[in-house]
N, C-alpha and C. Protein backbone atom coordinates (compact mmCIF):
# COMPACT_ATOMS: atom_id res chain seq x y z
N UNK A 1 4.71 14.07 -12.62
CA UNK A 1 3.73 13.52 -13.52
C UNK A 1 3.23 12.19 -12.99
N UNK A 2 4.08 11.42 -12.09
CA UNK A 2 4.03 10.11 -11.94
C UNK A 2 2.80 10.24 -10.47
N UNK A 3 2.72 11.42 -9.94
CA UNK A 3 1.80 11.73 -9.05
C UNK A 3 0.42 12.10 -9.17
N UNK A 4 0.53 12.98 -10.47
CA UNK A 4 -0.73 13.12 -10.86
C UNK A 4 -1.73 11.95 -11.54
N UNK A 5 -0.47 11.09 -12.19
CA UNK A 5 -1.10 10.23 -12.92
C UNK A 5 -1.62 9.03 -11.99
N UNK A 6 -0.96 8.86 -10.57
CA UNK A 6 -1.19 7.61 -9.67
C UNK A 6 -2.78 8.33 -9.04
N UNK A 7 -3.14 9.96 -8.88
CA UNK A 7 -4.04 10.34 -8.34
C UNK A 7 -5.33 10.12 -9.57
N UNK A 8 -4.78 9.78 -10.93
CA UNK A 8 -6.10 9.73 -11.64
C UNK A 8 -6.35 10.67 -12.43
N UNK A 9 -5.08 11.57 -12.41
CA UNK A 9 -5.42 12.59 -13.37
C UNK A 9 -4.24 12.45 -14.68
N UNK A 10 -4.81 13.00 -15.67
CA UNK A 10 -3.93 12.99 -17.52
C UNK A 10 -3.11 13.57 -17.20
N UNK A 11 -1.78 13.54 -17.21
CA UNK A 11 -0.38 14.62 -17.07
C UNK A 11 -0.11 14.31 -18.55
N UNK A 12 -0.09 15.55 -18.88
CA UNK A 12 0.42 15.74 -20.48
C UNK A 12 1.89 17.06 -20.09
N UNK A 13 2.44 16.85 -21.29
CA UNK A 13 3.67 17.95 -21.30
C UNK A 13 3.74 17.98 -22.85
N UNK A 14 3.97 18.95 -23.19
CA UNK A 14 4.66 19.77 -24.41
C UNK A 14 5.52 20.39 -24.61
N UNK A 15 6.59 20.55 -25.73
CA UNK A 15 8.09 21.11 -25.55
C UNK A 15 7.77 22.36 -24.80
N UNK A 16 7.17 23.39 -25.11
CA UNK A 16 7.13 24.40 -24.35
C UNK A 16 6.94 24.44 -23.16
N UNK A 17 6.10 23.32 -22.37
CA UNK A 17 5.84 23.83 -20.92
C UNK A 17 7.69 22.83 -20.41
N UNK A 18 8.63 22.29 -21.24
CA UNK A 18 9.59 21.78 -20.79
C UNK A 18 10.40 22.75 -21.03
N UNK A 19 11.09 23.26 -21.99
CA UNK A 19 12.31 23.88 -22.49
C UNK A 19 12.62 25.10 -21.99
N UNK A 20 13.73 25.63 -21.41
CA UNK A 20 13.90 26.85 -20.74
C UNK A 20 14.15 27.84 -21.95
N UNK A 21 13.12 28.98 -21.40
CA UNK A 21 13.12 30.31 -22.02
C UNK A 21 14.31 30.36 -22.65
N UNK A 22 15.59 30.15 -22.09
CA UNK A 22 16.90 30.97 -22.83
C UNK A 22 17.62 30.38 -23.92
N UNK A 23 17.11 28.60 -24.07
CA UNK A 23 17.53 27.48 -25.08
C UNK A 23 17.74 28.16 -26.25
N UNK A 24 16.18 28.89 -26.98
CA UNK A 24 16.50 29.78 -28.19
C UNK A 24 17.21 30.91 -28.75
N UNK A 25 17.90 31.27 -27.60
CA UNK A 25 18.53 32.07 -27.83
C UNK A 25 19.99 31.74 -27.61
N UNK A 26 20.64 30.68 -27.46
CA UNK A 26 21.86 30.33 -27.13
C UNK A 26 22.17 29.88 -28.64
N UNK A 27 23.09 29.57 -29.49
CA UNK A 27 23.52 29.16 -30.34
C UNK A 27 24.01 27.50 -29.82
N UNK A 28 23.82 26.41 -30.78
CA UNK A 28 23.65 25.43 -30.65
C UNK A 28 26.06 24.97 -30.37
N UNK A 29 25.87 25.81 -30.98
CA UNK A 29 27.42 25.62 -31.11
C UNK A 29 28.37 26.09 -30.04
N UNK A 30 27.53 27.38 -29.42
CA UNK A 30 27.99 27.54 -27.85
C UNK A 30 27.96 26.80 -26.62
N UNK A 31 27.39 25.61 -27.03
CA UNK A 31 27.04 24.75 -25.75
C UNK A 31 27.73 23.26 -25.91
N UNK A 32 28.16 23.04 -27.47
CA UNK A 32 28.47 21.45 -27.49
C UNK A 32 28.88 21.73 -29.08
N UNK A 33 30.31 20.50 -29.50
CA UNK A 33 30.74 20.52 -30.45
C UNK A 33 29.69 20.55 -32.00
N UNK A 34 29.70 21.14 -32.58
CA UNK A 34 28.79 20.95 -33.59
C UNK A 34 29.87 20.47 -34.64
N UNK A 35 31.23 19.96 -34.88
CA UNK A 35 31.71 19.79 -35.54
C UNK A 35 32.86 20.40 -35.87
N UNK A 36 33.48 19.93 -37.03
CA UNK A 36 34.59 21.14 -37.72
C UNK A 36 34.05 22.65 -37.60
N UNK A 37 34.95 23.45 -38.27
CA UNK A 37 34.60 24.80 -38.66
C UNK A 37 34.05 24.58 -39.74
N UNK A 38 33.61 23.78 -40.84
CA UNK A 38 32.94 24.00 -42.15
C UNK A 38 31.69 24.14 -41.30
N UNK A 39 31.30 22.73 -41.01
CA UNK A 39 29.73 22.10 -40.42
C UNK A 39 29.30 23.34 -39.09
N UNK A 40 30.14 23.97 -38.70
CA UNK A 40 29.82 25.36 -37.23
C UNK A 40 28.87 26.28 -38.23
N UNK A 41 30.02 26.64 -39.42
CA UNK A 41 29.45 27.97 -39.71
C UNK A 41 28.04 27.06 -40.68
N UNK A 42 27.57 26.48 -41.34
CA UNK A 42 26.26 25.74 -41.63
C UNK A 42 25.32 26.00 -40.79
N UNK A 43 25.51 26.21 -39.60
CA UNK A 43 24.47 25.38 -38.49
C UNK A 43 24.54 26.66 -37.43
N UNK A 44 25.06 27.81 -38.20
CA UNK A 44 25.49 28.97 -37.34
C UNK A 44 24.39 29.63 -36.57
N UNK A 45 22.98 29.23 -37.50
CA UNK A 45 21.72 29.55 -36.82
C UNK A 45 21.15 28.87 -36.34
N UNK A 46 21.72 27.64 -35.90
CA UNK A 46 20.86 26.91 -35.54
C UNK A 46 20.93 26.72 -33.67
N UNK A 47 20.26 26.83 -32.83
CA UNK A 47 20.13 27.16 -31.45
C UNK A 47 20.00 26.11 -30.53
N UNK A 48 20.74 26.15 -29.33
CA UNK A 48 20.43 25.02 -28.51
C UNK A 48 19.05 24.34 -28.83
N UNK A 49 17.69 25.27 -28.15
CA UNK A 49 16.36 24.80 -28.63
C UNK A 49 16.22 24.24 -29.93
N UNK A 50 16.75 24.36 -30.64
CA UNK A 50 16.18 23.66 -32.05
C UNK A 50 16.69 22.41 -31.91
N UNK A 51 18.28 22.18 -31.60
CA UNK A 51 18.38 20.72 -31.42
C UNK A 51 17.66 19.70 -30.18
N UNK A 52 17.42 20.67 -29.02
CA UNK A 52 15.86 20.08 -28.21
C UNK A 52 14.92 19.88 -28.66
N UNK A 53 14.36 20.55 -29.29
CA UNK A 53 13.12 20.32 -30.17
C UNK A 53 13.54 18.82 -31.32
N UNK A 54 14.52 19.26 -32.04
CA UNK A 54 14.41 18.21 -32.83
C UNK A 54 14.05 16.68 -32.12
N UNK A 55 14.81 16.50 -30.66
CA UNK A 55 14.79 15.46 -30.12
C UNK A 55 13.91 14.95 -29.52
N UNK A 56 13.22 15.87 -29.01
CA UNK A 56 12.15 16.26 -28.29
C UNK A 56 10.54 15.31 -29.57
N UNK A 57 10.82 15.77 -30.78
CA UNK A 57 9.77 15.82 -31.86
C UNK A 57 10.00 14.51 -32.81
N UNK A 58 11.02 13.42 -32.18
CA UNK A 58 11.48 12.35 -32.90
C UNK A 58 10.92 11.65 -31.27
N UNK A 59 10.29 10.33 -31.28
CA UNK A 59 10.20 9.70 -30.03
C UNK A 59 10.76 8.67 -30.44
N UNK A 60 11.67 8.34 -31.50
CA UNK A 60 12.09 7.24 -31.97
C UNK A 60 14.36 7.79 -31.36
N UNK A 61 14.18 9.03 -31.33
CA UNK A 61 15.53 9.55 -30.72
C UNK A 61 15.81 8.55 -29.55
N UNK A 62 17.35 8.64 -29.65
CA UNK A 62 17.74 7.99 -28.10
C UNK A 62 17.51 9.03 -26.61
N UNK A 63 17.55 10.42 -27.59
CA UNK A 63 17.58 11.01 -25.48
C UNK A 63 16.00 12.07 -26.46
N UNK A 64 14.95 11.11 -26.60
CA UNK A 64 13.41 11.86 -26.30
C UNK A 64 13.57 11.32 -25.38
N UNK A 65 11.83 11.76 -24.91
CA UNK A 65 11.42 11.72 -23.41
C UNK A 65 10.49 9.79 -24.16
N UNK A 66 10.39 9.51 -24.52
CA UNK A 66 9.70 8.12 -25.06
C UNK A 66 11.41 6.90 -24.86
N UNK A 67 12.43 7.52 -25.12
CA UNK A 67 13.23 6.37 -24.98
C UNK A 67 14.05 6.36 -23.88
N UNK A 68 14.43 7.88 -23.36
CA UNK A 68 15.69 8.08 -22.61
C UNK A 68 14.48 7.91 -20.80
N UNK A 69 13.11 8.21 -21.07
CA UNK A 69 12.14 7.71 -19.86
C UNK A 69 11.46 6.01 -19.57
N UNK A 70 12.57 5.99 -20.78
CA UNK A 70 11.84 4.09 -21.28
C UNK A 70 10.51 3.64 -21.09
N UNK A 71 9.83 4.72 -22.26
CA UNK A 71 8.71 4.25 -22.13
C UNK A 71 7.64 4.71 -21.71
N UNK A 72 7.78 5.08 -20.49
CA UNK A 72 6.83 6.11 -19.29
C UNK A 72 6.23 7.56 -19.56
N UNK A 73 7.02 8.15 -20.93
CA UNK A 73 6.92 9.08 -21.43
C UNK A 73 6.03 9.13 -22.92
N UNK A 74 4.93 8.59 -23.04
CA UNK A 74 4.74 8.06 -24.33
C UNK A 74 3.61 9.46 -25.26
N UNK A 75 4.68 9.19 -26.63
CA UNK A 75 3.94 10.23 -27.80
C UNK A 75 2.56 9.92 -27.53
N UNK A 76 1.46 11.18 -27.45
CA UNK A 76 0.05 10.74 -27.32
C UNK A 76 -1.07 12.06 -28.12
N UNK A 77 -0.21 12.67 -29.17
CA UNK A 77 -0.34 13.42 -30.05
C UNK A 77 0.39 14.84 -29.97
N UNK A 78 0.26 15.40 -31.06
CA UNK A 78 0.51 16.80 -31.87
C UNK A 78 -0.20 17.85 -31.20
N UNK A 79 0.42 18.95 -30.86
CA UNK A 79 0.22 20.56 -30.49
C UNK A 79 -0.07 20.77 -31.56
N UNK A 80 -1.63 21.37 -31.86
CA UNK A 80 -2.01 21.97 -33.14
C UNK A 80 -1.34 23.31 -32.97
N UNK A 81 -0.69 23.90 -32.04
CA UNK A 81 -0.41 25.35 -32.26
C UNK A 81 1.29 25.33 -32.94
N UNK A 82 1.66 24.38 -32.22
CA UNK A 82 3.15 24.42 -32.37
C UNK A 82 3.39 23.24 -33.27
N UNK A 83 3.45 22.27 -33.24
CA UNK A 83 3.29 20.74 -34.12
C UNK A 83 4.61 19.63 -33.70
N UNK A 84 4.35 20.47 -32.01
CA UNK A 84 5.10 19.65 -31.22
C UNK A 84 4.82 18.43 -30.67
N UNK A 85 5.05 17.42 -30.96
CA UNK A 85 4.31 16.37 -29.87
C UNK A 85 4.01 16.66 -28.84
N UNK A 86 2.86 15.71 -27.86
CA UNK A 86 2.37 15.73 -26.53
C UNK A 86 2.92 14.51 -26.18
N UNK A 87 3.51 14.31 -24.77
CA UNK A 87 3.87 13.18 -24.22
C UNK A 87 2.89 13.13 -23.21
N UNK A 88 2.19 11.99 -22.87
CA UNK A 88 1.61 11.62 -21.35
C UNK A 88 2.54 10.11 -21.01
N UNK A 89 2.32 11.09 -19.51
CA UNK A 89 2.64 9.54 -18.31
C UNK A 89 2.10 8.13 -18.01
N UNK A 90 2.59 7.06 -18.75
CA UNK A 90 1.88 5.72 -18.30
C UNK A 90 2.88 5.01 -17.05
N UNK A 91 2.04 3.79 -16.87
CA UNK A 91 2.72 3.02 -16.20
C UNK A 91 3.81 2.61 -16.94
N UNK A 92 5.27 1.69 -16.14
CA UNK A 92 6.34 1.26 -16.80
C UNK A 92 5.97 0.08 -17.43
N UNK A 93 6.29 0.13 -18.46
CA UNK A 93 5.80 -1.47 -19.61
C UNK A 93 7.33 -2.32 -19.13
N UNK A 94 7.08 -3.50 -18.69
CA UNK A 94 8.30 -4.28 -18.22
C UNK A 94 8.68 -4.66 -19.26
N UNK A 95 8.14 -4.89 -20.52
CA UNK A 95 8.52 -5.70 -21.84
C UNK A 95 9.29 -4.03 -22.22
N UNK A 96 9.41 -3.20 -21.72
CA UNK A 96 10.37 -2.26 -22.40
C UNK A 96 11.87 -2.51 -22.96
N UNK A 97 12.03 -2.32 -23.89
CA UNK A 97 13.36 -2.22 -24.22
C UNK A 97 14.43 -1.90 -25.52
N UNK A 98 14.81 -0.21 -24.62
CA UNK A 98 15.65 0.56 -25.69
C UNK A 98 16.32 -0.11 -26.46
N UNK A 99 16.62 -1.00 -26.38
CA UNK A 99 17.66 -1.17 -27.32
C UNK A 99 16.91 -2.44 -28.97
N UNK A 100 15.50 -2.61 -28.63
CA UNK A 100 14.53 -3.06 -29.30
C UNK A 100 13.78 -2.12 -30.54
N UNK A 101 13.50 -0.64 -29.74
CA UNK A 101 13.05 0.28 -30.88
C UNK A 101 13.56 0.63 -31.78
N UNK A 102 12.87 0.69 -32.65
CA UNK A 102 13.63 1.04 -34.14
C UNK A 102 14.23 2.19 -34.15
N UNK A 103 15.07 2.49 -34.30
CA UNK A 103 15.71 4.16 -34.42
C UNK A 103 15.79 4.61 -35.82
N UNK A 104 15.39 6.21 -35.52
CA UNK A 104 15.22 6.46 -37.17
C UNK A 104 16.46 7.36 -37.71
């Protein structure tokens, strides 16, 4: 992105052109603790991809692409199809700093 954008052109990304095909179909709980056994079976549908997405769709998250790229990755609107954010590539803002943004 950092190539296209030094040549002059808009690099945009959207969860979909990021997230691998198989995310939705993995169970979120097969890949990383989701908790006790109460909070597992709760969340029993809930899929790797969805907790990407969630993170992905918060730019105020610690590992979006807006905080965990510090910056370089910045929200620059909504996928009317999906109502995923769009991130484009800026330059690095030196006044960046994670540990400054508000987290929600």
């Amino acid at each position: 992105m950092r190539k296209a954008y030094n040549k002059g052109e808009d690099s945009r990304v959207s969860y979909l052109d990021w997230a691998p095909q198989w995310a939705h179909k993995v169970k979120a709980h097969d890949m990383y603790a989701t908790g006790g056994w109460h909070d597992g079976r709760k969340k029993d549908n809930f899929t790797f991809g969805d907790s990407m997405r969630n993170k992905w769709n918060n730019p105020m998250h610690p590992r979006s692409p807006f905080i965990y790229f510090e910056g370089v990755m910045r929200p620059v609107g909504v996928d009317s199809n999906t109502g995923d954010v769009i991130y484009a590539y800026r330059d690095w803002h030196e006044g960046f700093d994670r540990n400054k943004v508000k987290q929600k």
